[in-house]
N, C-alpha and C. Protein backbone atom coordinates (compact mmCIF):
# COMPACT_ATOMS: atom_id res chain seq x y z
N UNK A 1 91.55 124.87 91.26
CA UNK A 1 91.21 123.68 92.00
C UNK A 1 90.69 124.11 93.38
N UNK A 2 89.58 123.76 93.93
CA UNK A 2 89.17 124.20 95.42
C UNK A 2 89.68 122.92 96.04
N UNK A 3 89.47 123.13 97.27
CA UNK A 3 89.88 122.57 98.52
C UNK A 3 89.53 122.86 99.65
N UNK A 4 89.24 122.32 100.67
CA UNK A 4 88.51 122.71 102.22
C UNK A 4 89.49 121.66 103.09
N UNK A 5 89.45 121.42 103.75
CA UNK A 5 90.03 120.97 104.97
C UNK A 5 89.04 121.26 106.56
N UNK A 6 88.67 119.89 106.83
CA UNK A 6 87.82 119.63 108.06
C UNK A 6 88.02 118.61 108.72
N UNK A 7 87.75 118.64 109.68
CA UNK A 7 87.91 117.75 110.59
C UNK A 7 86.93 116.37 111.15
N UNK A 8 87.42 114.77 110.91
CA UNK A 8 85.89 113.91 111.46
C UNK A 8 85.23 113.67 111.87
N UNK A 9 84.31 113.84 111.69
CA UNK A 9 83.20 113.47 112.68
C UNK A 9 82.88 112.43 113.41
N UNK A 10 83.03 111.42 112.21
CA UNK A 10 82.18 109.96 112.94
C UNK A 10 83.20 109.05 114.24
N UNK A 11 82.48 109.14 115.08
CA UNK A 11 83.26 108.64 116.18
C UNK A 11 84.45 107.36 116.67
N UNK A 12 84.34 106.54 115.06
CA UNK A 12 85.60 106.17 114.91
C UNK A 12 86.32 105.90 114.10
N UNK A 13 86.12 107.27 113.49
CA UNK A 13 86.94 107.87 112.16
C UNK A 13 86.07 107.42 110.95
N UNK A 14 86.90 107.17 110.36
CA UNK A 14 87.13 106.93 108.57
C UNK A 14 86.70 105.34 108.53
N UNK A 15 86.34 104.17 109.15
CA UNK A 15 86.07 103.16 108.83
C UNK A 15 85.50 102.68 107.63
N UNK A 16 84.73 101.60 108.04
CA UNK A 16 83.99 100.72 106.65
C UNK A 16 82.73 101.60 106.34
N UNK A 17 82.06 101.66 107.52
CA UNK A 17 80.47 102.38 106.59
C UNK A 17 81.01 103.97 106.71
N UNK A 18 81.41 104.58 107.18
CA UNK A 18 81.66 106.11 106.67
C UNK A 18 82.38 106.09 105.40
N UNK A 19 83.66 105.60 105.33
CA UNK A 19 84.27 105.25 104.04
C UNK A 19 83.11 104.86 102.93
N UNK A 20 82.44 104.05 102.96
CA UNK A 20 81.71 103.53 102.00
C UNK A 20 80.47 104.58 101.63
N UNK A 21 79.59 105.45 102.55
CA UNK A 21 79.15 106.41 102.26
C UNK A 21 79.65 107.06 101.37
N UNK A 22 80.87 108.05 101.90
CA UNK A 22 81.72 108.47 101.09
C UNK A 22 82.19 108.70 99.79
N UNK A 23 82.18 107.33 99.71
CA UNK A 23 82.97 106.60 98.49
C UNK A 23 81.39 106.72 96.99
N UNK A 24 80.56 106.53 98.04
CA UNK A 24 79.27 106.49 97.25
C UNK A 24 78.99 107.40 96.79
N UNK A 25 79.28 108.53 97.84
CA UNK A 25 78.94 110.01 96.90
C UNK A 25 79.58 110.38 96.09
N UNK A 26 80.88 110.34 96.41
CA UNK A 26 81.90 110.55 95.32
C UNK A 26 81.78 110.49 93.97
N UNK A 27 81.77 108.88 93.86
CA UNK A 27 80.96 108.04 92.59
C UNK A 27 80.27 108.93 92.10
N UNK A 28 79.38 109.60 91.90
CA UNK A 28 78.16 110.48 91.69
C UNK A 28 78.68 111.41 90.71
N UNK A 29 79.93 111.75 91.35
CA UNK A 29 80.45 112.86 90.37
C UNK A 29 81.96 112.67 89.21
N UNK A 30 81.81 113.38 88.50
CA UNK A 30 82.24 112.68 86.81
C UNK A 30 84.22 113.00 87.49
N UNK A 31 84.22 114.15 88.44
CA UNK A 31 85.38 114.78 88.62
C UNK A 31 86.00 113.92 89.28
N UNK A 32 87.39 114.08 89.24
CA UNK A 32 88.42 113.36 90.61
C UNK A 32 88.25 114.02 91.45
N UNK A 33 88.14 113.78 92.69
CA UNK A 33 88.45 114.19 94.10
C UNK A 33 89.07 113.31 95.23
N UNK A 34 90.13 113.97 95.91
CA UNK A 34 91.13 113.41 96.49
C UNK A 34 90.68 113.94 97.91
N UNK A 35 91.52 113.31 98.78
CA UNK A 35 91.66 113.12 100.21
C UNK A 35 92.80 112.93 100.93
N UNK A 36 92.77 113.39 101.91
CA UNK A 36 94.35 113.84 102.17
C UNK A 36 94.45 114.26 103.30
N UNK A 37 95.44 113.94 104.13
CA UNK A 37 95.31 113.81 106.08
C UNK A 37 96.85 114.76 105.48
N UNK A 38 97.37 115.47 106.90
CA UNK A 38 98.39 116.21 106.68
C UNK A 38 99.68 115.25 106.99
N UNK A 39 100.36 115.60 105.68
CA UNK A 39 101.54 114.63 105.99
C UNK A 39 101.65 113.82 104.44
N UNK A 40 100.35 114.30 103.75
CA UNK A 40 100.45 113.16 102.40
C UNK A 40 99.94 113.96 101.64
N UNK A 41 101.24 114.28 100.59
CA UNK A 41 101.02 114.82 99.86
C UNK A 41 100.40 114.38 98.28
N UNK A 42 99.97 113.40 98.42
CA UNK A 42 99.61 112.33 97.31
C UNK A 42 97.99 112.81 97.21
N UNK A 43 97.32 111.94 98.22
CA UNK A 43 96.43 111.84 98.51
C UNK A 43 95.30 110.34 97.79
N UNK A 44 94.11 110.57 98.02
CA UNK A 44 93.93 109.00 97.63
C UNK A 44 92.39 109.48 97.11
N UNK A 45 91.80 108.11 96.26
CA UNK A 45 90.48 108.54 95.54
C UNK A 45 89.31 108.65 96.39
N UNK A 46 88.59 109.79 96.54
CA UNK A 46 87.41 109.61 97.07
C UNK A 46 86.40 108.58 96.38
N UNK A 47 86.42 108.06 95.75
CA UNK A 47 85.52 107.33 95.20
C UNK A 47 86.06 105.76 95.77
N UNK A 48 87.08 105.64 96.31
CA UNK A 48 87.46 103.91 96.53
C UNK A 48 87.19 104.10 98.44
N UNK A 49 86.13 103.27 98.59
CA UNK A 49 86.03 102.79 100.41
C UNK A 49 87.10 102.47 100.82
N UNK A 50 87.91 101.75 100.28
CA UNK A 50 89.74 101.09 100.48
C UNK A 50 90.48 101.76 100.64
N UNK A 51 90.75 102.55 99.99
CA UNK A 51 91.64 103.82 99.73
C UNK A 51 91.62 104.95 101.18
N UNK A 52 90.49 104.66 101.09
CA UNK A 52 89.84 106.11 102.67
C UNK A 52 90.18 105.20 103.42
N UNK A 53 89.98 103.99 103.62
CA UNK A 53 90.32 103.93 105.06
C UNK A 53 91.71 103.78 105.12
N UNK A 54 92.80 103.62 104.04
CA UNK A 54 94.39 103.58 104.26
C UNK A 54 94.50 104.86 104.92
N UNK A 55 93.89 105.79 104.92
CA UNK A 55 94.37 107.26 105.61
C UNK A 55 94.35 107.03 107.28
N UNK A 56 94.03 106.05 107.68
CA UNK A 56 94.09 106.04 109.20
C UNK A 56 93.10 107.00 109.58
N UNK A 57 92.41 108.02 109.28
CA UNK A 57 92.07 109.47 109.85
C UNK A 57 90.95 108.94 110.64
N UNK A 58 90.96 109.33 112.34
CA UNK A 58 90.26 108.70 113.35
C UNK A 58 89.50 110.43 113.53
N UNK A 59 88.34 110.10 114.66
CA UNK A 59 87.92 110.95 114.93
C UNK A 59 88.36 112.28 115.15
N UNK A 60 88.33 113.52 114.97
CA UNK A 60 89.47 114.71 115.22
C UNK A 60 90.23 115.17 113.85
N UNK A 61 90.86 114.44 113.56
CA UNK A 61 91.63 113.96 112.38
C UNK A 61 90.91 115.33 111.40
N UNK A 62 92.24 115.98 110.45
CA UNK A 62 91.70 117.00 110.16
C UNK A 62 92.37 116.41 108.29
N UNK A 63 91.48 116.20 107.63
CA UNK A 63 91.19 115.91 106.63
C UNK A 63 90.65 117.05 104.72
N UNK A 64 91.82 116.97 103.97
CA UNK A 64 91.40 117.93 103.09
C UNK A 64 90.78 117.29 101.87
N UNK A 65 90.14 117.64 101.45
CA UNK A 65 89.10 117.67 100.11
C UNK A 65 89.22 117.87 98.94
N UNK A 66 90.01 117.86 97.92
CA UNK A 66 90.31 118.55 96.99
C UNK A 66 89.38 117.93 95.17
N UNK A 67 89.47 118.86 94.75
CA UNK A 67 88.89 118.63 93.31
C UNK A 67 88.86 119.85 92.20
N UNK A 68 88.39 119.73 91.17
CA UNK A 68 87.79 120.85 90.46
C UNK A 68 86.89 121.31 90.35
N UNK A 69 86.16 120.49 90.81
CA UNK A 69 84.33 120.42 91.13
C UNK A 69 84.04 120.84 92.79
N UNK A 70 83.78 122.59 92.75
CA UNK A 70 83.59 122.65 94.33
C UNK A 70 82.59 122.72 94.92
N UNK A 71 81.39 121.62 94.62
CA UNK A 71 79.96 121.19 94.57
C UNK A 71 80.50 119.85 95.15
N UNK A 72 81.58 119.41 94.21
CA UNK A 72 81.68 117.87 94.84
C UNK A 72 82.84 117.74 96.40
N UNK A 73 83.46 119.34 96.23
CA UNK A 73 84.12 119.26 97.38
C UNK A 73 83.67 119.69 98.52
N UNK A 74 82.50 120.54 98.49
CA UNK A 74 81.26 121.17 99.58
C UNK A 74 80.85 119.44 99.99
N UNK A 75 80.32 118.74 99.25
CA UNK A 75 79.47 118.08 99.50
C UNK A 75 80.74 116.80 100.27
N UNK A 76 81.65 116.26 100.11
CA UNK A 76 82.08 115.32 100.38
C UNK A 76 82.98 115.65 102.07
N UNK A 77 83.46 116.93 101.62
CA UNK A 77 83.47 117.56 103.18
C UNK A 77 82.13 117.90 103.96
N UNK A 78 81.45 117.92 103.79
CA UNK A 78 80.04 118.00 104.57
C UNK A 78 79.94 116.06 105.03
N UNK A 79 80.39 115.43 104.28
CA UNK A 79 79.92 114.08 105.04
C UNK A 79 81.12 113.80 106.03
N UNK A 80 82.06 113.76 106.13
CA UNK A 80 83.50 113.53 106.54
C UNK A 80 82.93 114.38 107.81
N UNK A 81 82.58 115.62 107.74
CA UNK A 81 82.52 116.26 109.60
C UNK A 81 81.22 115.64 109.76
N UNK A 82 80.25 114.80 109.29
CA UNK A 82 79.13 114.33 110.28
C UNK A 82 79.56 112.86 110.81
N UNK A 83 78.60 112.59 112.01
CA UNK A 83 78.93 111.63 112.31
C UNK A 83 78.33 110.49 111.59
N UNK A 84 78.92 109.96 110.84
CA UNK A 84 78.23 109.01 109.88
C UNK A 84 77.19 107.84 110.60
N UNK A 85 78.19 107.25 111.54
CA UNK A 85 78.19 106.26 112.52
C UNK A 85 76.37 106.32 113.34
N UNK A 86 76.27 107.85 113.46
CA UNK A 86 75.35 108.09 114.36
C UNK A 86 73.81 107.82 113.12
N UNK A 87 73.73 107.48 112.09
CA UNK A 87 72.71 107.16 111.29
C UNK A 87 72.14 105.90 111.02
C-alpha cells in the first residue's frame, strides 16, 4: 500500500471547492483511497467532498494519502499541497 503525507495548500484548508476538486479526481480512479489528518486512524473516502471536509484540515494541516494505486496517491497529494482556492 503507498502513502505520502503533505501538507495544505489552499488557504482555507479543505473546504467546499478544494474538497470537491478532490473528490473529482479521486472518482477517476477504480482504487480506494483514503485521507487522514494525524490523530485518525480510520481515515475517510477520497472520493466523497463530505467526507474531506469532516477532517477539519485547514491550511498547514499535514494530511496523508493512502491507497494501492500510487498514481492515484501521487496525484491526489499533488492537489491537497496546491492552492486550490488560488484557480
Amino acid at each position: 500500500m503507498a502513502s505520502k503525507t503533505v501538507t495544505v495548500g489552499s488557504s482555507v484548508g479543505l473546504h467546499a471547492r478544494p474538497a470537491a476538486l478532490i473528490a473529482e479526481a479521486a472518482g477517476e480512479y477504480d482504487d480506494d483511497i483514503l485521507l487522514s489528518v494525524e490523530g485518525d486512524d480510520e481515515g475517510v473516502d477520497a472520493a466523497s467532498p463530505l467526507l474531506i471536509m469532516t477532517l477539519g484540515a485547514e491550511k498547514g494541516a499535514s494530511v496523508t494519502v493512502t491507497s494501492d494505486n500510487e498514481d492515484a496517491v501521487n496525484e491526489i497529494a499533488a492537489l491537497i499541497e496546491k492552492d486550490l482556492d488560488a484557480e
